[in-house]
C-alpha atoms as a PDB file:
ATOM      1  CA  UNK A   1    -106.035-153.396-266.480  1.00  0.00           C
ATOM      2  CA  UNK A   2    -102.674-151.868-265.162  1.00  0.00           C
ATOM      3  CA  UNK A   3    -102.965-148.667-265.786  1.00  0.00           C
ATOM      4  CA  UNK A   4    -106.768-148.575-264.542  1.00  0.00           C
ATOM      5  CA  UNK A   5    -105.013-150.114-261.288  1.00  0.00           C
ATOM      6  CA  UNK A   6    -102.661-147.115-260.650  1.00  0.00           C
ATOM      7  CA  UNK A   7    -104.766-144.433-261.837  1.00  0.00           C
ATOM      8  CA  UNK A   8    -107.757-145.944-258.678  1.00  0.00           C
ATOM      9  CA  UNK A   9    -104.495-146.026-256.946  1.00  0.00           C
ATOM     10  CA  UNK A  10    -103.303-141.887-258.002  1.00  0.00           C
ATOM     11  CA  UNK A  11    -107.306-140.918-256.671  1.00  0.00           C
ATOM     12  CA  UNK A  12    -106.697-142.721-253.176  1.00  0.00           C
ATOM     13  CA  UNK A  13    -105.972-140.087-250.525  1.00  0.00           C
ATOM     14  CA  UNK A  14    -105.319-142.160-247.715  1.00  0.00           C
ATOM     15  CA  UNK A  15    -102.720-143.795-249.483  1.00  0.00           C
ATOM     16  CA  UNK A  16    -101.310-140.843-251.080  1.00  0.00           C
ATOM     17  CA  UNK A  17    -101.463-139.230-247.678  1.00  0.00           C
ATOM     18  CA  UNK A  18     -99.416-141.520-246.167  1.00  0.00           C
ATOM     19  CA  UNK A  19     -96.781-142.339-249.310  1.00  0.00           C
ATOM     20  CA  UNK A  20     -96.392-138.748-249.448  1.00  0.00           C
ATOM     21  CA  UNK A  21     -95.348-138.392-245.864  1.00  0.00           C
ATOM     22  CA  UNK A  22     -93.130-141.508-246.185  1.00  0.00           C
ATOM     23  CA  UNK A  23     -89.616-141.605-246.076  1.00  0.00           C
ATOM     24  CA  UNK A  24     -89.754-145.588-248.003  1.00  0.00           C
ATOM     25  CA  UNK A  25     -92.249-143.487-250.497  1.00  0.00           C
ATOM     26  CA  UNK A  26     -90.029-140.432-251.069  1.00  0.00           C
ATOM     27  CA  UNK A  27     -87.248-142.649-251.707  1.00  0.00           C
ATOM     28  CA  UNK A  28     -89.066-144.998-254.396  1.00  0.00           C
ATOM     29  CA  UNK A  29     -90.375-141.797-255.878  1.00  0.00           C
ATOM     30  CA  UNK A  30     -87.023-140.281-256.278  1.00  0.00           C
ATOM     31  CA  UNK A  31     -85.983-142.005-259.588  1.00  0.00           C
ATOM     32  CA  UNK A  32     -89.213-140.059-261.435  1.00  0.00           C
ATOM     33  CA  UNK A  33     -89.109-136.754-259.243  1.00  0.00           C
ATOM     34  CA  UNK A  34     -86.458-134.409-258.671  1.00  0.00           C
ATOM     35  CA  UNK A  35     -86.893-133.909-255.274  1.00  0.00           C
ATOM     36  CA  UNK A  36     -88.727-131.401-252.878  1.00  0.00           C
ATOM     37  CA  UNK A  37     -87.350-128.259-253.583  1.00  0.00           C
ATOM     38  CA  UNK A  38     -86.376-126.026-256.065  1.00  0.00           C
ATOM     39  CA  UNK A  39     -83.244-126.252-255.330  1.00  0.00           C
ATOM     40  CA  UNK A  40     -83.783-130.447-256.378  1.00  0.00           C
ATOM     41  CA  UNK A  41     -85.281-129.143-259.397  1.00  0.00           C
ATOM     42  CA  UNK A  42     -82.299-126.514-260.839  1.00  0.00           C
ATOM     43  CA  UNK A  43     -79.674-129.321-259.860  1.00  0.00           C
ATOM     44  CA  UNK A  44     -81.392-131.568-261.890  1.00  0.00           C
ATOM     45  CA  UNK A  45     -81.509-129.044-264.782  1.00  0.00           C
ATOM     46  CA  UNK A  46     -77.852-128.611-264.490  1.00  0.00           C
ATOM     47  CA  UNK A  47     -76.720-132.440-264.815  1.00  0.00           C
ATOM     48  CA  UNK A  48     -79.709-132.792-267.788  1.00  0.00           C
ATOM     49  CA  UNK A  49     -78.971-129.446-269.256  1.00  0.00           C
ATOM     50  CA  UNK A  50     -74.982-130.690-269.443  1.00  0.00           C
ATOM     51  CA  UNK A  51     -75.903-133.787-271.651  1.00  0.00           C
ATOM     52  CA  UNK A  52     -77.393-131.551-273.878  1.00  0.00           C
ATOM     53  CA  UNK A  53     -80.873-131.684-273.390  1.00  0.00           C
ATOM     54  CA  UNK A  54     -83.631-129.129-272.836  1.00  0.00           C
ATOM     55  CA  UNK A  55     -85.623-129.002-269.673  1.00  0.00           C
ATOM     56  CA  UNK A  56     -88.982-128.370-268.563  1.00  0.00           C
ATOM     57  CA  UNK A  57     -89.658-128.273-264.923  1.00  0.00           C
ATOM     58  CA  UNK A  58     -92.896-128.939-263.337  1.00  0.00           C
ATOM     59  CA  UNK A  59     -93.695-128.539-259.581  1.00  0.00           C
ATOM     60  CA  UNK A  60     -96.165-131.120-258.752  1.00  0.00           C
ATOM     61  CA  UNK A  61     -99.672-130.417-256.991  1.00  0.00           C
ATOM     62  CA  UNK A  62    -103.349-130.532-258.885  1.00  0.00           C
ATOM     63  CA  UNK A  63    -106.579-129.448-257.450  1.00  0.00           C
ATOM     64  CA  UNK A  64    -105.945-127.119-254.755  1.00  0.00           C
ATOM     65  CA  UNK A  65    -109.085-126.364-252.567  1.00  0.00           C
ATOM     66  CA  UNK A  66    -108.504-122.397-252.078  1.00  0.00           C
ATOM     67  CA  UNK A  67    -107.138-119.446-254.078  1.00  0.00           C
ATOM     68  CA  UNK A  68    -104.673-119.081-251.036  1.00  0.00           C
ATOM     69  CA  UNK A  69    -103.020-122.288-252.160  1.00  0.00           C
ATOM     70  CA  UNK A  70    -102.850-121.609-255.793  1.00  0.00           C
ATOM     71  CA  UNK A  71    -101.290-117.989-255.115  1.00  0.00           C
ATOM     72  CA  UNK A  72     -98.630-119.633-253.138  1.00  0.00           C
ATOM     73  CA  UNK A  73     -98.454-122.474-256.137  1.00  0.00           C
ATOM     74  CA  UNK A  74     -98.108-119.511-258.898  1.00  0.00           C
ATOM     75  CA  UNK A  75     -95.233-117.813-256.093  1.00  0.00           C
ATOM     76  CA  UNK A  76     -93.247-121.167-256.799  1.00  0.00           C
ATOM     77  CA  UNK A  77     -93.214-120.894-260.912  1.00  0.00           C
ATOM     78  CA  UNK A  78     -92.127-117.092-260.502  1.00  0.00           C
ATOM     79  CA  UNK A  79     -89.164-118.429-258.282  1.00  0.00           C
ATOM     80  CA  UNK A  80     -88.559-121.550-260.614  1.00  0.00           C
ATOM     81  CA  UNK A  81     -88.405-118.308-263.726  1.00  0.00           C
ATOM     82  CA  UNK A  82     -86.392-116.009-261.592  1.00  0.00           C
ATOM     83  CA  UNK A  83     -83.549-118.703-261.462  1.00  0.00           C
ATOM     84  CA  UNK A  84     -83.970-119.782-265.134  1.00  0.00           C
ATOM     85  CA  UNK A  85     -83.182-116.662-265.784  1.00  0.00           C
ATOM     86  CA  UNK A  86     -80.441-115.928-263.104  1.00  0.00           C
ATOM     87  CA  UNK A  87     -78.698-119.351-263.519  1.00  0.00           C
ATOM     88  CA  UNK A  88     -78.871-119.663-267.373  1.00  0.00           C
ATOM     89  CA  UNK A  89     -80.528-122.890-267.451  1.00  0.00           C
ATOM     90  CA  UNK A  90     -82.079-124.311-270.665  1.00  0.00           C
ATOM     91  CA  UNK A  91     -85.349-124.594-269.222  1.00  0.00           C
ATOM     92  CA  UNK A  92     -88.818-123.795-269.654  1.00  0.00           C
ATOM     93  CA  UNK A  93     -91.869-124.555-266.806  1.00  0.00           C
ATOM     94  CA  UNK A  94     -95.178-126.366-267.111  1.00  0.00           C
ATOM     95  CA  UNK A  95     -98.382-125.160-265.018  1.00  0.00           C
ATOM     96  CA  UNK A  96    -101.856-127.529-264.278  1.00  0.00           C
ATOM     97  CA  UNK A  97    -104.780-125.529-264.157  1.00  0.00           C
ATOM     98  CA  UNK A  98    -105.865-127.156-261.789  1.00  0.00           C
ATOM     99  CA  UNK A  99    -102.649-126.144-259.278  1.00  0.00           C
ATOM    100  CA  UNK A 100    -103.305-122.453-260.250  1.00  0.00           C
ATOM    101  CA  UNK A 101    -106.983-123.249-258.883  1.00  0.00           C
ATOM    102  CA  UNK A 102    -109.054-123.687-261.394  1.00  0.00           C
ATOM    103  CA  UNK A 103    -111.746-125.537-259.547  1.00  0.00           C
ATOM    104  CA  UNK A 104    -112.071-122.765-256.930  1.00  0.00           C
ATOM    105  CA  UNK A 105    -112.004-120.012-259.475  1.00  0.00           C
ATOM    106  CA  UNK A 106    -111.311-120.082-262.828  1.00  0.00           C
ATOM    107  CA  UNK A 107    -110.752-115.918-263.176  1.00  0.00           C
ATOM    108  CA  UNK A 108    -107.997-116.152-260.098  1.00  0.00           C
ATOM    109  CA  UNK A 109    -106.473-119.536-262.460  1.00  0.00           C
ATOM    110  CA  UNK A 110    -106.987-117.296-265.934  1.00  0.00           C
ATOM    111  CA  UNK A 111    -105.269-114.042-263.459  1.00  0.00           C
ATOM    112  CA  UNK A 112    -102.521-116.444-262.191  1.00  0.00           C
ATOM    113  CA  UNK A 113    -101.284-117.953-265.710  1.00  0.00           C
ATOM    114  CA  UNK A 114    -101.780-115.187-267.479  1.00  0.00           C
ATOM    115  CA  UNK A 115     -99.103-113.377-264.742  1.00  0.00           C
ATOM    116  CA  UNK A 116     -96.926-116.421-265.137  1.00  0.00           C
ATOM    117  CA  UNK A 117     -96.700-116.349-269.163  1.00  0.00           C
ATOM    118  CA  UNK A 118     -96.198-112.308-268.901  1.00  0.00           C
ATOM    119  CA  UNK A 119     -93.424-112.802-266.491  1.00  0.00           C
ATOM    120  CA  UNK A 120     -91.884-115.348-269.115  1.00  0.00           C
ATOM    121  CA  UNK A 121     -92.473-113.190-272.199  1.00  0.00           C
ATOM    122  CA  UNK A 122     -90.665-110.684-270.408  1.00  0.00           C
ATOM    123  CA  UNK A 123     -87.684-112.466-270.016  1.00  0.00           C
ATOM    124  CA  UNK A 124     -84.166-112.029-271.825  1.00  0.00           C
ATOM    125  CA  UNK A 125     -84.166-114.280-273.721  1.00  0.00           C
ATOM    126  CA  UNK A 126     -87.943-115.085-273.532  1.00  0.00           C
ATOM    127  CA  UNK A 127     -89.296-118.149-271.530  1.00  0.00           C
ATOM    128  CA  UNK A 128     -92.136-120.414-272.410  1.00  0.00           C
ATOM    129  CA  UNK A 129     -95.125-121.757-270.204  1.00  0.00           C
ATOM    130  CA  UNK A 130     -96.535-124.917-271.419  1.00  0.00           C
ATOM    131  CA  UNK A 131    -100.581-125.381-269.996  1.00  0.00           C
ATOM    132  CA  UNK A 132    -100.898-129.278-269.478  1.00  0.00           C
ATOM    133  CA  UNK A 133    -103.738-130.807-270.045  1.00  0.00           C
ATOM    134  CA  UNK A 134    -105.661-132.578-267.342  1.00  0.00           C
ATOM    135  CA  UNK A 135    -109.019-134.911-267.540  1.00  0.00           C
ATOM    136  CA  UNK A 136    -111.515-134.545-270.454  1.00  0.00           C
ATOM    137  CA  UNK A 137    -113.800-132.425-267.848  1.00  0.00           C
ATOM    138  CA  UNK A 138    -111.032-130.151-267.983  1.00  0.00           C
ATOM    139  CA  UNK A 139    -110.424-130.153-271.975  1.00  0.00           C
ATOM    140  CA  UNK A 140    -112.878-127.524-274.110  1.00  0.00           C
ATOM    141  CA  UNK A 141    -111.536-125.045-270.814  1.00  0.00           C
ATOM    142  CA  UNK A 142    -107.854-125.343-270.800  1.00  0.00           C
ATOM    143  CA  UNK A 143    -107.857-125.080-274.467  1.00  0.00           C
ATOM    144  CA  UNK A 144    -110.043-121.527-274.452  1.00  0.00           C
ATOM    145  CA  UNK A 145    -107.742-120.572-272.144  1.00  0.00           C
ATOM    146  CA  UNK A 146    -104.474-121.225-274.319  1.00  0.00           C
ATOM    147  CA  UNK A 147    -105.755-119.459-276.870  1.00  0.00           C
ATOM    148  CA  UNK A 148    -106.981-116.195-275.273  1.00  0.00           C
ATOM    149  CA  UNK A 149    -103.713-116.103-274.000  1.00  0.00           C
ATOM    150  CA  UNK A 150    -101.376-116.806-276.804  1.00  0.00           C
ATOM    151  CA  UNK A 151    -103.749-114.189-278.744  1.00  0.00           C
ATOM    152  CA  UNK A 152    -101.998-111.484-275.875  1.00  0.00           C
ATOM    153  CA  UNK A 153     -99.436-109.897-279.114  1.00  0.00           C
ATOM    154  CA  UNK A 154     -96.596-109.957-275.836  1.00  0.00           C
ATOM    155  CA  UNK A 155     -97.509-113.568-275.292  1.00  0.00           C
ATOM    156  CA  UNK A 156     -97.446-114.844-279.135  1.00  0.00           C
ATOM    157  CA  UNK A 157     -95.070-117.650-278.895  1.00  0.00           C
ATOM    158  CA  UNK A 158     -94.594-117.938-275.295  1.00  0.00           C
ATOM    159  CA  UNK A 159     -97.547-120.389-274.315  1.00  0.00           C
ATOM    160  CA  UNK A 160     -98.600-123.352-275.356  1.00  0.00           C
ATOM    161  CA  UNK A 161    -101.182-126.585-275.176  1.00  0.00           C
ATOM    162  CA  UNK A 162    -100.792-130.286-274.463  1.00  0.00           C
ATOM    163  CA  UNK A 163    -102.895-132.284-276.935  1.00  0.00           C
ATOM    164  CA  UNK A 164    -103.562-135.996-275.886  1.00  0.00           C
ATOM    165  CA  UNK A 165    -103.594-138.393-278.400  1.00  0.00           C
ATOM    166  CA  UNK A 166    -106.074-140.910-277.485  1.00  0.00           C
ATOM    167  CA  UNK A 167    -109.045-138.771-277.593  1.00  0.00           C
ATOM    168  CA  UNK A 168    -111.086-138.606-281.019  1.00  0.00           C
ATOM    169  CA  UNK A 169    -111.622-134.385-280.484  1.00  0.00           C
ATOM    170  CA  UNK A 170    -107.928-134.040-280.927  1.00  0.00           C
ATOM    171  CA  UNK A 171    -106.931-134.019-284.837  1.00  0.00           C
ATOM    172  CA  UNK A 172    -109.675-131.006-284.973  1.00  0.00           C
ATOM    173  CA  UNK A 173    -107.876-129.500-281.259  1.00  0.00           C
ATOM    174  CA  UNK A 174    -104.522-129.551-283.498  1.00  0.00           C
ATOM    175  CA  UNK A 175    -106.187-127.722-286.144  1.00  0.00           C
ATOM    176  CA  UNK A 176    -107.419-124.896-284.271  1.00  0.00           C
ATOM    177  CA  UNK A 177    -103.987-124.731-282.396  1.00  0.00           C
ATOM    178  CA  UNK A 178    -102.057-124.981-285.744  1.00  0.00           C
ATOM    179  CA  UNK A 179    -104.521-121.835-287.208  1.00  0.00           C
ATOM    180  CA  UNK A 180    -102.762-119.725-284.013  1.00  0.00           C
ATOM    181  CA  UNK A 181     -99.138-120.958-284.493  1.00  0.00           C
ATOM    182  CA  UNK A 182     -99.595-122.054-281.010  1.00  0.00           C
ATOM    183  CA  UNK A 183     -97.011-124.958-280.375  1.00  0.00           C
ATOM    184  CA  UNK A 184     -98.365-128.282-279.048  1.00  0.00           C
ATOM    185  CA  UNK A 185     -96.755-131.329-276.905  1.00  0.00           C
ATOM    186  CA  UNK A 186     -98.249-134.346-278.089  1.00  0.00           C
ATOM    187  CA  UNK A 187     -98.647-137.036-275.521  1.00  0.00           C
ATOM    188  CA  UNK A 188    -101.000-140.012-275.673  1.00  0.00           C
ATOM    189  CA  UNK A 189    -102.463-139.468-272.255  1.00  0.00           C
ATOM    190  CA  UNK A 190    -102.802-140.585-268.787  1.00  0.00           C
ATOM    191  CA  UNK A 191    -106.066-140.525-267.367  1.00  0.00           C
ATOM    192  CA  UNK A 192    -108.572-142.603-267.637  1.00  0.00           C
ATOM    193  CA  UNK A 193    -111.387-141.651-270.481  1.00  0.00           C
ATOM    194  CA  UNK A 194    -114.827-143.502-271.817  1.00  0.00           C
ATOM    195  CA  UNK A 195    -115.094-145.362-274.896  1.00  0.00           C
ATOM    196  CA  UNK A 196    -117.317-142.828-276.548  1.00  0.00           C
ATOM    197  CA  UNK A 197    -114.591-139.915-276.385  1.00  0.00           C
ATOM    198  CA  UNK A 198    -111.206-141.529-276.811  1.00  0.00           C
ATOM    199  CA  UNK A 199    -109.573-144.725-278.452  1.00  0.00           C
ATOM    200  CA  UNK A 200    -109.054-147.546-275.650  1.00  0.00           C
ATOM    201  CA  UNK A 201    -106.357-150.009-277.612  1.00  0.00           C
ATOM    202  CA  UNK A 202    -102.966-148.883-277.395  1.00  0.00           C
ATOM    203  CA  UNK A 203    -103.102-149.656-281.254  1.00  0.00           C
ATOM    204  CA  UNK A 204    -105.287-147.474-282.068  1.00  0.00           C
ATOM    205  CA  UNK A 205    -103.870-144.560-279.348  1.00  0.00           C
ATOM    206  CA  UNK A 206    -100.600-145.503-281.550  1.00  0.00           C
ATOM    207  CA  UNK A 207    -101.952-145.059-284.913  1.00  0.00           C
ATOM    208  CA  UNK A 208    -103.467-142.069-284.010  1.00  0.00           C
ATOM    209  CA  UNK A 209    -100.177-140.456-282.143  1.00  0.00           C
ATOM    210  CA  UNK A 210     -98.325-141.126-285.589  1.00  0.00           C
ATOM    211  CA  UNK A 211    -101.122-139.483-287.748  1.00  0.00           C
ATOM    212  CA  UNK A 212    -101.286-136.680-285.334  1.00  0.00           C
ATOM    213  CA  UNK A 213     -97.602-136.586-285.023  1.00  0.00           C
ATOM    214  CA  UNK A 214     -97.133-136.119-288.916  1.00  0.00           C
ATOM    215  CA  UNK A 215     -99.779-133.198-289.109  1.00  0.00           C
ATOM    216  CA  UNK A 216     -97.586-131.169-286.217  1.00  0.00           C
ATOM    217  CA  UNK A 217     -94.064-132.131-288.029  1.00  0.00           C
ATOM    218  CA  UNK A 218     -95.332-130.719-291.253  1.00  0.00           C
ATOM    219  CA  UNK A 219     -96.985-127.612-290.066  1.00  0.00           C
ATOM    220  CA  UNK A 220     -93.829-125.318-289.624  1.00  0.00           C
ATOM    221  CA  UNK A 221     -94.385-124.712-285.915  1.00  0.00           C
ATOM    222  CA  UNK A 222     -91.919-126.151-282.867  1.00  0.00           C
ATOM    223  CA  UNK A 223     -93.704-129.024-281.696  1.00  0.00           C
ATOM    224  CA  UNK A 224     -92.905-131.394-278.655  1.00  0.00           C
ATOM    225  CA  UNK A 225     -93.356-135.236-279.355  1.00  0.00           C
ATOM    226  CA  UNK A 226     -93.708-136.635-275.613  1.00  0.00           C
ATOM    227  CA  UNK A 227     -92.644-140.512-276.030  1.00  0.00           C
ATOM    228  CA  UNK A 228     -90.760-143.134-274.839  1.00  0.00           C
ATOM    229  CA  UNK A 229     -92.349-145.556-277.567  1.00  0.00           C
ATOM    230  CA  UNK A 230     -89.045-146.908-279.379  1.00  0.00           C
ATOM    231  CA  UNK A 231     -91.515-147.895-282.415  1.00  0.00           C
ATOM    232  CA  UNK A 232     -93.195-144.276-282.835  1.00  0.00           C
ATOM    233  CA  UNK A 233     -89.585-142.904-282.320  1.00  0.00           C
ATOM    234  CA  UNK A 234     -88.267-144.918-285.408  1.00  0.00           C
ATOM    235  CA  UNK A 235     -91.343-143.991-287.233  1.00  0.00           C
ATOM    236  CA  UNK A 236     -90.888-140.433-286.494  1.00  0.00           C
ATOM    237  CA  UNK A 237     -87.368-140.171-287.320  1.00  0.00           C
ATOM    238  CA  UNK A 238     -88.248-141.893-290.645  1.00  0.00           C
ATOM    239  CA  UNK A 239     -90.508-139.785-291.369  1.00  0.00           C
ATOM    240  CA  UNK A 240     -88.526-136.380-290.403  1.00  0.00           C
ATOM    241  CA  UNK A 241     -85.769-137.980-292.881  1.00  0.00           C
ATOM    242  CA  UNK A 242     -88.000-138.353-295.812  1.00  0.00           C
ATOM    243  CA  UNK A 243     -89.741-135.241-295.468  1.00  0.00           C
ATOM    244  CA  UNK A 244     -86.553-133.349-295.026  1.00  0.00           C
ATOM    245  CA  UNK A 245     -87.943-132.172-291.868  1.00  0.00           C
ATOM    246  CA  UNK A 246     -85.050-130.465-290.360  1.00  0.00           C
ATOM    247  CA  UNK A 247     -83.768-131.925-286.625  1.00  0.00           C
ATOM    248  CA  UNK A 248     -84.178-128.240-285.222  1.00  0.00           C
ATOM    249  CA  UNK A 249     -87.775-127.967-286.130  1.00  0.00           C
ATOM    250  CA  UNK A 250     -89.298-129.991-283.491  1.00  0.00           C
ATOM    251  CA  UNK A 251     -88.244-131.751-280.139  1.00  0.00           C
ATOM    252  CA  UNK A 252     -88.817-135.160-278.428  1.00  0.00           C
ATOM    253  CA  UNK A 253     -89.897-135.033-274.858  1.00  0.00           C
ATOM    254  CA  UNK A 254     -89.215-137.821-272.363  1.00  0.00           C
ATOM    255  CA  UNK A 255     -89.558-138.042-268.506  1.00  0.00           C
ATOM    256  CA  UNK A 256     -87.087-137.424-265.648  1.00  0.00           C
ATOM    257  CA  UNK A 257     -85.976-140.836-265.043  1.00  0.00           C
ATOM    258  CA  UNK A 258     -87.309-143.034-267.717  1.00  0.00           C
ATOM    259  CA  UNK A 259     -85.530-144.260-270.742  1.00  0.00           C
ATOM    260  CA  UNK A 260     -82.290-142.325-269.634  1.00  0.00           C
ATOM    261  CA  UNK A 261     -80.338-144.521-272.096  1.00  0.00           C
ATOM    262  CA  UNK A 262     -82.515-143.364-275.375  1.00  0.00           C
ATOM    263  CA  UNK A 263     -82.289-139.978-274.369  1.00  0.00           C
ATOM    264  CA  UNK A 264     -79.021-139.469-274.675  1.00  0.00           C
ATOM    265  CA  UNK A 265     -78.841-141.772-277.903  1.00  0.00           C
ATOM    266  CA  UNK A 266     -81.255-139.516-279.341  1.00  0.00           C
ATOM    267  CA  UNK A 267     -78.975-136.222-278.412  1.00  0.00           C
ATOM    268  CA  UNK A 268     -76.018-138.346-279.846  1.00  0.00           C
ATOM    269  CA  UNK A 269     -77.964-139.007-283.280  1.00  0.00           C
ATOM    270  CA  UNK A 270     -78.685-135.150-283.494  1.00  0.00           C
ATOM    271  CA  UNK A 271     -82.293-134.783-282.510  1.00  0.00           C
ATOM    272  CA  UNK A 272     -83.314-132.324-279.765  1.00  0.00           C
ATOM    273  CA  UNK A 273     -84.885-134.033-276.591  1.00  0.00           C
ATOM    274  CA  UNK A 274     -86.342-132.216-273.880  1.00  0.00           C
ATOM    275  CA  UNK A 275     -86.885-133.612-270.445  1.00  0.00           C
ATOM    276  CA  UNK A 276     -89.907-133.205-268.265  1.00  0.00           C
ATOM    277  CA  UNK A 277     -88.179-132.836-264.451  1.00  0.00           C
ATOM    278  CA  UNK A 278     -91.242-132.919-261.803  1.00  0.00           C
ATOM    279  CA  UNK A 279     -90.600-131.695-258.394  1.00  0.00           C
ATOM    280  CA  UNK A 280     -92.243-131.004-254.853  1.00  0.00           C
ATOM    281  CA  UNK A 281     -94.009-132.331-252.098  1.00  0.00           C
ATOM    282  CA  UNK A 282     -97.315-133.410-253.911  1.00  0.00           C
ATOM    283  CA  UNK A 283     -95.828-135.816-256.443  1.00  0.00           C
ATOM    284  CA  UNK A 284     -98.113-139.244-255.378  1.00  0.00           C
ATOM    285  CA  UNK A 285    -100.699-139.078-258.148  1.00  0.00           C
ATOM    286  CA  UNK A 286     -97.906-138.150-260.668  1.00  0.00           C
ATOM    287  CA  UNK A 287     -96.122-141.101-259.447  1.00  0.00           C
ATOM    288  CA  UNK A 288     -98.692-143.707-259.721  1.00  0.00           C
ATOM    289  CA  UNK A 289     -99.862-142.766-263.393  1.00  0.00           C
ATOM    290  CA  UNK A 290     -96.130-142.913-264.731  1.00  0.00           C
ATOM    291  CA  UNK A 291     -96.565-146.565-262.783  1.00  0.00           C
ATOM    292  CA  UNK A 292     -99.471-147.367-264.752  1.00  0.00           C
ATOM    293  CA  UNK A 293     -98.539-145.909-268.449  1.00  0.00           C
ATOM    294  CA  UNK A 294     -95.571-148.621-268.508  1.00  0.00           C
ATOM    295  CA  UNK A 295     -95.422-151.669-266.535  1.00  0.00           C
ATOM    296  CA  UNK A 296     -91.422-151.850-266.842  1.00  0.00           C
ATOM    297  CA  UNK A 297     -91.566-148.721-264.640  1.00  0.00           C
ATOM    298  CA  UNK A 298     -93.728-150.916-261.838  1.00  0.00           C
ATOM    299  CA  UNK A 299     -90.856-153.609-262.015  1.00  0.00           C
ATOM    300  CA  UNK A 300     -88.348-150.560-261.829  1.00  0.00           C
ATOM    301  CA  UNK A 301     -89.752-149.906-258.449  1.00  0.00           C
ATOM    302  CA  UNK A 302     -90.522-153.213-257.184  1.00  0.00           C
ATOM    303  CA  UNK A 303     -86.754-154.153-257.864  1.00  0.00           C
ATOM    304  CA  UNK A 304     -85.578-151.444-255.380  1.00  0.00           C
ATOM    305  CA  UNK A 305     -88.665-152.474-252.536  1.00  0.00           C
ATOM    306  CA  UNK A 306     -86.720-155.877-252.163  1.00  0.00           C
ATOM    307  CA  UNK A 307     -83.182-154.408-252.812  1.00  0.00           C
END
């Protein structure tokens, strides 16, 4: 009931017009976003990057209504790469379709990306450009495009998919992924879905995030586990322990902001962690579905209303 509560909300423009605009929104927003600028967004990488933890920066915006937009959307990654590369940050970026205009064209999104994973493939050492996955409308197509992509021979190991664990396609999504060596996050997902394409109990989103997880941690390619579920943490541990899975083999991925404290426990215990730092102007609907996926996040922000 929550979550369907703050994803209505993440849809509302009026509201996100105005909370975007808002100083009291900005400010709320600020413990889950980096800030505005990329400048937010590399000083950010710096502090994560000096507790030891990977970083993959995202600037926020989905669904752009012209190609003009997403041109000047792709001219941001291509300045977020440029000071990867100059400023030796552990970092990698992540790109929505959607942002690189997908809805208004999908050749000018497919031109875009393709430019941005080139640029990264080029780089010394080479860079990595994760394709997040959006709404089930948006599945079957951002998955194609992954995979004509990553089978580029320049881009073979420098793009990869977001596979989301409550819907039922995904197990055979893995498999096709795995048959590429293409690496995967695994998430359990944020929007939304009908009963008749994805599981609606957290228990059984959970049962299938540990199956999935196992099949990824098994199959020899660098995988990112996207959770902040203490439970499916022990469990994966556990399971990396009696498999003999080596630490270095795969990565846990958390969000800027949330569970700060088992981040750095993780790091401590010897497991890689990578953190997901969002920045820019259009960072509402991001906002309110991080809101919704974990109510102690809702009575994070409440808290600092009143205070």
């Amino acid at each position: 009931m929550l979550r369907t509560f703050f994803v209505k909300l993440s849809e509302n423009r009026t509201i996100r017009d105005f909370a975007e605009r808002s100083a009291v929104g900005q400010r709320l927003s600020s413990r889950f976003v980096a800030g505005t600028s990329i400048q937010d967004a590399v000083s950010a990488t710096q502090s994560v990057n000096k507790l030891g933890m990977h970083v993959s920066l995202d600037n926020l915006g989905e669904n752009v209504t012209n190609a003009e937009e997403a041109r000047h959307s792709a001219l941001l990654y291509e300045q977020i790469l440029d000071e990867i590369n100059r400023l030796h940050l552990d970092a990698n970026v992540s790109v929505k379709l959607t942002h690189m205009g997908f809805d208004v064209d999908e050749n000018v999104a497919r031109d875009i990306v393709g430019s941005l994973v080139a640029k990264a493939a080029a780089m010394q050492p080479m860079n990595f450009v994760r394709v997040d996955m959006e709404g089930s409308p948006y599945t079957q197509r951002t998955l194609d495009l992954v995979h004509n992509l990553h089978g580029l021979p320049a881009n073979q190991g420098c793009v990869g998919a977001v596979i989301q664990a409550y819907l039922f396609r995904s197990e055979k999504d893995i498999e096709d992924l795995l048959a590429k060596g293409i690496r995967i996050r695994l998430c359990k997902g944020a929007y939304k879905e009908a009963s008749d394409i994805a599981f609606q109990q957290k228990s059984e989103v959970d049962e299938n995030y540990i199956k999935l997880t196992k099949i990824l941690m098994k199959s020899g390619v660098y995988h990112g586990l996207a959770t902040h579920d203490e439970n499916i943490i022990r469990q994966t541990v556990a399971f990396a322990q009696a498999e003999k899975i080596a630490p270095s083999s795969f990565e846990f991925q958390m969000l800027h902001g949330i569970r700060r404290d088992l981040q750095q426990k993780l790091v401590r215990d010897g497991w890689n962690v990578r953190v997901y730092i969002p920045f820019g102007t259009e960072w509402y609907p991001y906002f309110m579905r991080r809101l919704g996926e974990r109510p102690a996040n809702a009575l994070f922000v409440v808290k600092n209303l009143f205070r």
